[in-house]
PDB file of N, CA and C in Angstrom:
ATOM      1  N   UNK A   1      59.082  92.343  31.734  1.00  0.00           N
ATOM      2  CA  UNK A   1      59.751  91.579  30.685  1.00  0.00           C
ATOM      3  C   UNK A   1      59.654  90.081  30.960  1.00  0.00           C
ATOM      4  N   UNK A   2      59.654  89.751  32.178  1.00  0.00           N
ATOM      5  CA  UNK A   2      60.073  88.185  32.764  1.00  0.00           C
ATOM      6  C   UNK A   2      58.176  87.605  32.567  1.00  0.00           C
ATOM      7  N   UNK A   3      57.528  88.660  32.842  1.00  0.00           N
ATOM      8  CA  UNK A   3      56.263  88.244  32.578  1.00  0.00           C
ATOM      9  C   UNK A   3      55.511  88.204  31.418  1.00  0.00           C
ATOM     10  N   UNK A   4      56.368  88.511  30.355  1.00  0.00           N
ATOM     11  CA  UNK A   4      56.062  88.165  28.870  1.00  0.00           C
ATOM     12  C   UNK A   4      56.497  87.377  28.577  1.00  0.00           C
ATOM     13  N   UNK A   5      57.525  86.650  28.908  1.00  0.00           N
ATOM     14  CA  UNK A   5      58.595  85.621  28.215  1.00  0.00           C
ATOM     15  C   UNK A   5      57.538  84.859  28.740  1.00  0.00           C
ATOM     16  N   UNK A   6      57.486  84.376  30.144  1.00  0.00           N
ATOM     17  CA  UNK A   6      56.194  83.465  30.550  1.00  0.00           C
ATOM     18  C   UNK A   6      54.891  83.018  29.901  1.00  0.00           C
ATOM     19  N   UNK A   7      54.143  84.181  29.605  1.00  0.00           N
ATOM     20  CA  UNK A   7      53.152  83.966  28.777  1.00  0.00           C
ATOM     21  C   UNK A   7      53.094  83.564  27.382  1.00  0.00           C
ATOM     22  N   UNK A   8      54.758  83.519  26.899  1.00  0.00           N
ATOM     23  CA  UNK A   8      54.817  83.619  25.327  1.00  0.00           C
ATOM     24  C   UNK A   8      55.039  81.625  25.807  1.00  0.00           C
ATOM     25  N   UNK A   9      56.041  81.298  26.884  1.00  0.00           N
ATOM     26  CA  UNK A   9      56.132  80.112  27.054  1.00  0.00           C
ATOM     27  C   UNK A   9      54.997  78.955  27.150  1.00  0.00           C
ATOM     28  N   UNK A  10      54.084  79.672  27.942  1.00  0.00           N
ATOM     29  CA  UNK A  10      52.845  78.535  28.701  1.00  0.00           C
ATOM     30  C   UNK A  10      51.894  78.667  27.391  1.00  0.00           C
ATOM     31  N   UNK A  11      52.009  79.833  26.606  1.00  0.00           N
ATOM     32  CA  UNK A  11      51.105  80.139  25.344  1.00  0.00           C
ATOM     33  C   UNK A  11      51.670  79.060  24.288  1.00  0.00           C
ATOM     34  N   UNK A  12      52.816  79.172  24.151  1.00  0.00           N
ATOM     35  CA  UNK A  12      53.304  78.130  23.453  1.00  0.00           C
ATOM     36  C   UNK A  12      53.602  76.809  23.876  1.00  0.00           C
ATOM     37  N   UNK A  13      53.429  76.174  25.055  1.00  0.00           N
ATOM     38  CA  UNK A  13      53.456  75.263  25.249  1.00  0.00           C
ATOM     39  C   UNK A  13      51.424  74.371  25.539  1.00  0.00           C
ATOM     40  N   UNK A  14      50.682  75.533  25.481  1.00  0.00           N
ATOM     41  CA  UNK A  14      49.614  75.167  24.917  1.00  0.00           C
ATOM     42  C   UNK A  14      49.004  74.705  23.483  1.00  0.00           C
ATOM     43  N   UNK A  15      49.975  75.847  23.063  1.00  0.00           N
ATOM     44  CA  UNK A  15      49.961  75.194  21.230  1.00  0.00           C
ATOM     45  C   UNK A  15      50.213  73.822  20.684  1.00  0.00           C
ATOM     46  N   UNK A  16      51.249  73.843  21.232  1.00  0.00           N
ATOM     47  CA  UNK A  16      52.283  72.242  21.355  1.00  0.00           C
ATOM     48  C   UNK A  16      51.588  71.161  21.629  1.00  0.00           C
ATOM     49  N   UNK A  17      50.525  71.468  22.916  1.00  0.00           N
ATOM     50  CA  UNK A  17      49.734  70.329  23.207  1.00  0.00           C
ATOM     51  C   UNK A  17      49.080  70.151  22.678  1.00  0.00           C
ATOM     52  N   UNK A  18      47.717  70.958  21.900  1.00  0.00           N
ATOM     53  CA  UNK A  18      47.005  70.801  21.440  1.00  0.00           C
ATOM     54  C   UNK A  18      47.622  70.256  19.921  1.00  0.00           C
ATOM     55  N   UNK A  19      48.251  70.495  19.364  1.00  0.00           N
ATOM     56  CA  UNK A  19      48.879  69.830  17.721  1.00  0.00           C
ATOM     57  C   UNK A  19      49.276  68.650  18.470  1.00  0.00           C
ATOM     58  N   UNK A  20      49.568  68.232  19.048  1.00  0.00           N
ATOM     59  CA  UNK A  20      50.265  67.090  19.746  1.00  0.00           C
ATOM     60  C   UNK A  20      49.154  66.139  19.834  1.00  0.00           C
ATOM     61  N   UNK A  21      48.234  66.803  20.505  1.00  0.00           N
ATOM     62  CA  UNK A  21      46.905  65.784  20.631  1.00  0.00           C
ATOM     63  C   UNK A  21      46.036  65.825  19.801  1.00  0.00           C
ATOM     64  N   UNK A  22      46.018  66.427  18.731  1.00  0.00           N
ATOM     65  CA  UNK A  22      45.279  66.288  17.205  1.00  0.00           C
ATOM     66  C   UNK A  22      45.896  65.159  16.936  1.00  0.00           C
ATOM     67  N   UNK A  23      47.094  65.108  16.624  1.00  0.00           N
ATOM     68  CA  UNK A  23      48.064  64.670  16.037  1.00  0.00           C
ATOM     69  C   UNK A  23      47.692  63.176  16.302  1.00  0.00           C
ATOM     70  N   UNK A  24      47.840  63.007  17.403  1.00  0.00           N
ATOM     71  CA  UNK A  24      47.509  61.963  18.230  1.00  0.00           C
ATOM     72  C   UNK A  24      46.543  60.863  18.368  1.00  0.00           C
ATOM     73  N   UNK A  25      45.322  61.820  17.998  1.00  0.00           N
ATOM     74  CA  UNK A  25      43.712  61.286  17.649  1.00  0.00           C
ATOM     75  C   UNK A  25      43.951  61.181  16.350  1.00  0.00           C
ATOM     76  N   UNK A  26      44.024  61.890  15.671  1.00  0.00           N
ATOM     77  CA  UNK A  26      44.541  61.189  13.955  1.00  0.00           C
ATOM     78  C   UNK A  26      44.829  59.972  13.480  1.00  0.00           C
ATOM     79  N   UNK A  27      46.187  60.115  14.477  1.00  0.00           N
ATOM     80  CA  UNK A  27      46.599  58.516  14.120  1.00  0.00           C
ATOM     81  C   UNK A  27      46.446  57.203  14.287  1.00  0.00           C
ATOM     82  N   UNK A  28      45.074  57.614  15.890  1.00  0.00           N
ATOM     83  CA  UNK A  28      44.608  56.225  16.638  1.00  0.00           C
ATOM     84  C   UNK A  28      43.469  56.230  15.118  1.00  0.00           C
ATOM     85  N   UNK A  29      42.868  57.161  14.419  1.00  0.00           N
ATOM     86  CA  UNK A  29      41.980  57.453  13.650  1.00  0.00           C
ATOM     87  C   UNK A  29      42.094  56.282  12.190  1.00  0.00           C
ATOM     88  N   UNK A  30      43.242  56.610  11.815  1.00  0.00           N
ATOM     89  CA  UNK A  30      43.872  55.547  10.632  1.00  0.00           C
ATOM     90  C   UNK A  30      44.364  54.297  10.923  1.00  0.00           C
ATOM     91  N   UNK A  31      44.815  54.422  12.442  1.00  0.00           N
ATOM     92  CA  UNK A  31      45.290  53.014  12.831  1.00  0.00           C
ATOM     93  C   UNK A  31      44.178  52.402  12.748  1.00  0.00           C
ATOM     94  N   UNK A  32      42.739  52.403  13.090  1.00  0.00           N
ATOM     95  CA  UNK A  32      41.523  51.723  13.523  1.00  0.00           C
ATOM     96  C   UNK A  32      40.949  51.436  12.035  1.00  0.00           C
ATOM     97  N   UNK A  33      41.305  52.598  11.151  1.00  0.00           N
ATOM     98  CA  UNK A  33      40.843  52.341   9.614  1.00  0.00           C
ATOM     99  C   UNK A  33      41.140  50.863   9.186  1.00  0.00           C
ATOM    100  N   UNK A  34      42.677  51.008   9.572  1.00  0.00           N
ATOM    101  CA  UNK A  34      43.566  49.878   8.361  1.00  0.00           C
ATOM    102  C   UNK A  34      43.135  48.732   9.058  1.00  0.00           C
ATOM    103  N   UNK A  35      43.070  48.366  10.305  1.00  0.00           N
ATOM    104  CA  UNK A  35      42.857  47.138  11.040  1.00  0.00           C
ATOM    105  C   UNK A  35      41.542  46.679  10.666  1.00  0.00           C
ATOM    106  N   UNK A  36      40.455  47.902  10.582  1.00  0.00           N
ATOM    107  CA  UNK A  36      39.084  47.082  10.063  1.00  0.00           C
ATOM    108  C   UNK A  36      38.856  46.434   8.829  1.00  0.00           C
ATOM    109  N   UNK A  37      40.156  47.609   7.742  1.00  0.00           N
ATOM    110  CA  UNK A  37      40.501  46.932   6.474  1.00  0.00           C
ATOM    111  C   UNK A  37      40.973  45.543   6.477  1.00  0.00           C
ATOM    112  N   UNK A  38      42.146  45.166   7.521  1.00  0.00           N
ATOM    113  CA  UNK A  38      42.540  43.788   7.172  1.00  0.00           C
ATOM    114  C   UNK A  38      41.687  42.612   7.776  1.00  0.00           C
ATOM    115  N   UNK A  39      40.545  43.053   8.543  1.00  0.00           N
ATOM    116  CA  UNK A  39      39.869  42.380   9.113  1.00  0.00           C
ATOM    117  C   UNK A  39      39.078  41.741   8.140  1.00  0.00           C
ATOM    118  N   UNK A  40      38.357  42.988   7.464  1.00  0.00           N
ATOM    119  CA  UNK A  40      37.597  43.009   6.507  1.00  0.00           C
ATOM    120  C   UNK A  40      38.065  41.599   5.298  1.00  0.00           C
ATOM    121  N   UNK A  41      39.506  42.072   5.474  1.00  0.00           N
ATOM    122  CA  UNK A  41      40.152  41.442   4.141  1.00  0.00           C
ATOM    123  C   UNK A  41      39.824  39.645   4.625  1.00  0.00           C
ATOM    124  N   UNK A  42      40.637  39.451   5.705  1.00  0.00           N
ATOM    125  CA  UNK A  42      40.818  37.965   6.584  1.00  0.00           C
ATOM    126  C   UNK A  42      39.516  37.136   6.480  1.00  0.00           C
ATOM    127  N   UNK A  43      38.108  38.138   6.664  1.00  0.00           N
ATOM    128  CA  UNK A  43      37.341  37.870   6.377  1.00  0.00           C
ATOM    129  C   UNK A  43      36.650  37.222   5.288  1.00  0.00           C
ATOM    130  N   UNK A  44      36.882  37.474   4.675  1.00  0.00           N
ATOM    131  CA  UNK A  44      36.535  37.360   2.679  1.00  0.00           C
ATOM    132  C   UNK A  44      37.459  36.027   2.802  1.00  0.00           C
ATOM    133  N   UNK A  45      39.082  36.217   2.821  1.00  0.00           N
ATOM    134  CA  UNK A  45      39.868  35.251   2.837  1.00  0.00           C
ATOM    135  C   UNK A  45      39.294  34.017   3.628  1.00  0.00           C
ATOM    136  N   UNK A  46      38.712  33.865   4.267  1.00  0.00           N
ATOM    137  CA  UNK A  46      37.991  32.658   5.235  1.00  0.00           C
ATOM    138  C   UNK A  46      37.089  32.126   4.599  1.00  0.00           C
ATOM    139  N   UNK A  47      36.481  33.239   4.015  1.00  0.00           N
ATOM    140  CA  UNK A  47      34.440  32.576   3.544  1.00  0.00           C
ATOM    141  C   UNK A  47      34.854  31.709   1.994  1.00  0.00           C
ATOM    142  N   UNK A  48      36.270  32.348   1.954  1.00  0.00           N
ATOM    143  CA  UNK A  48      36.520  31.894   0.260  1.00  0.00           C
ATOM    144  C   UNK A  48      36.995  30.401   0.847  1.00  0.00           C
ATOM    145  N   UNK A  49      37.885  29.887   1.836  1.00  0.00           N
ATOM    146  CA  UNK A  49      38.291  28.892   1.833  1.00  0.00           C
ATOM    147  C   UNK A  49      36.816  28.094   2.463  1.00  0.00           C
ATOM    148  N   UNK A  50      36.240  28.222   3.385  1.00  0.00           N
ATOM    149  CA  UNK A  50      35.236  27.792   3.579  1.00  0.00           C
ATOM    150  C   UNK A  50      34.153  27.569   2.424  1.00  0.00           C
ATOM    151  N   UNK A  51      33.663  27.960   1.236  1.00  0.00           N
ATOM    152  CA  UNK A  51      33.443  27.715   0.061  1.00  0.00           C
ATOM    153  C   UNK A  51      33.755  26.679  -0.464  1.00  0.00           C
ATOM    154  N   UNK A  52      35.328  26.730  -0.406  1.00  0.00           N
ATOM    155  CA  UNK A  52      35.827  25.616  -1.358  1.00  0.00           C
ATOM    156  C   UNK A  52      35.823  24.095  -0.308  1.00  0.00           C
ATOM    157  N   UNK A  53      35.874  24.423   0.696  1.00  0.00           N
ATOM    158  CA  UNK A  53      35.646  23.325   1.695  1.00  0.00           C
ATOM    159  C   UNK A  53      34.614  22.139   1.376  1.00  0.00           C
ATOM    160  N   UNK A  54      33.816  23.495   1.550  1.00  0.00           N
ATOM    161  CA  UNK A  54      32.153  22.792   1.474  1.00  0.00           C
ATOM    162  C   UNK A  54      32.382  21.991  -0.052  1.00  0.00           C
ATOM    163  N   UNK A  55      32.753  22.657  -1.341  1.00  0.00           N
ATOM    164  CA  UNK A  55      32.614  22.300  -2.182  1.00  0.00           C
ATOM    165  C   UNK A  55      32.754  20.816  -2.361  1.00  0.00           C
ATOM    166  N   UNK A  56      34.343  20.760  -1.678  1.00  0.00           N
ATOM    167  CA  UNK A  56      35.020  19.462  -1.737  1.00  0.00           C
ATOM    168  C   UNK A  56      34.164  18.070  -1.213  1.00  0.00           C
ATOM    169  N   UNK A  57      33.258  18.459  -0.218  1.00  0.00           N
ATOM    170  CA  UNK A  57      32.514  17.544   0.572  1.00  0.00           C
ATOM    171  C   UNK A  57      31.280  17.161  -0.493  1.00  0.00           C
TER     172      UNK A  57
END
């Protein structure tokens, strides 16, 4: 009996890890999305003021 409860434990605490570390990589996954997005964005935002820079000169 004591040796089922065990296996149901370490079985389930394998589960746990693994959703845990999906979970995990996911979110470094979208974090890296949005940052290239605002990079992306900052970017554009620069070339536009640099544009008007030049213009002015």
């Amino acid at each position: 009996m004591g040796d089922a409860i065990f296996q149901f434990v370490v079985f389930g605490l394998i589960i746990l890890g693994s959703i845990s570390f999906t979970l995990f990589i996911r979110r470094l996954l979208v974090n890296a999305s949005y940052k290239n997005q605002r990079l992306y964005n900052i970017e554009q935002k620069l070339d536009a003021i640099i544009e008007k820079m030049e213009k002015d000169k």
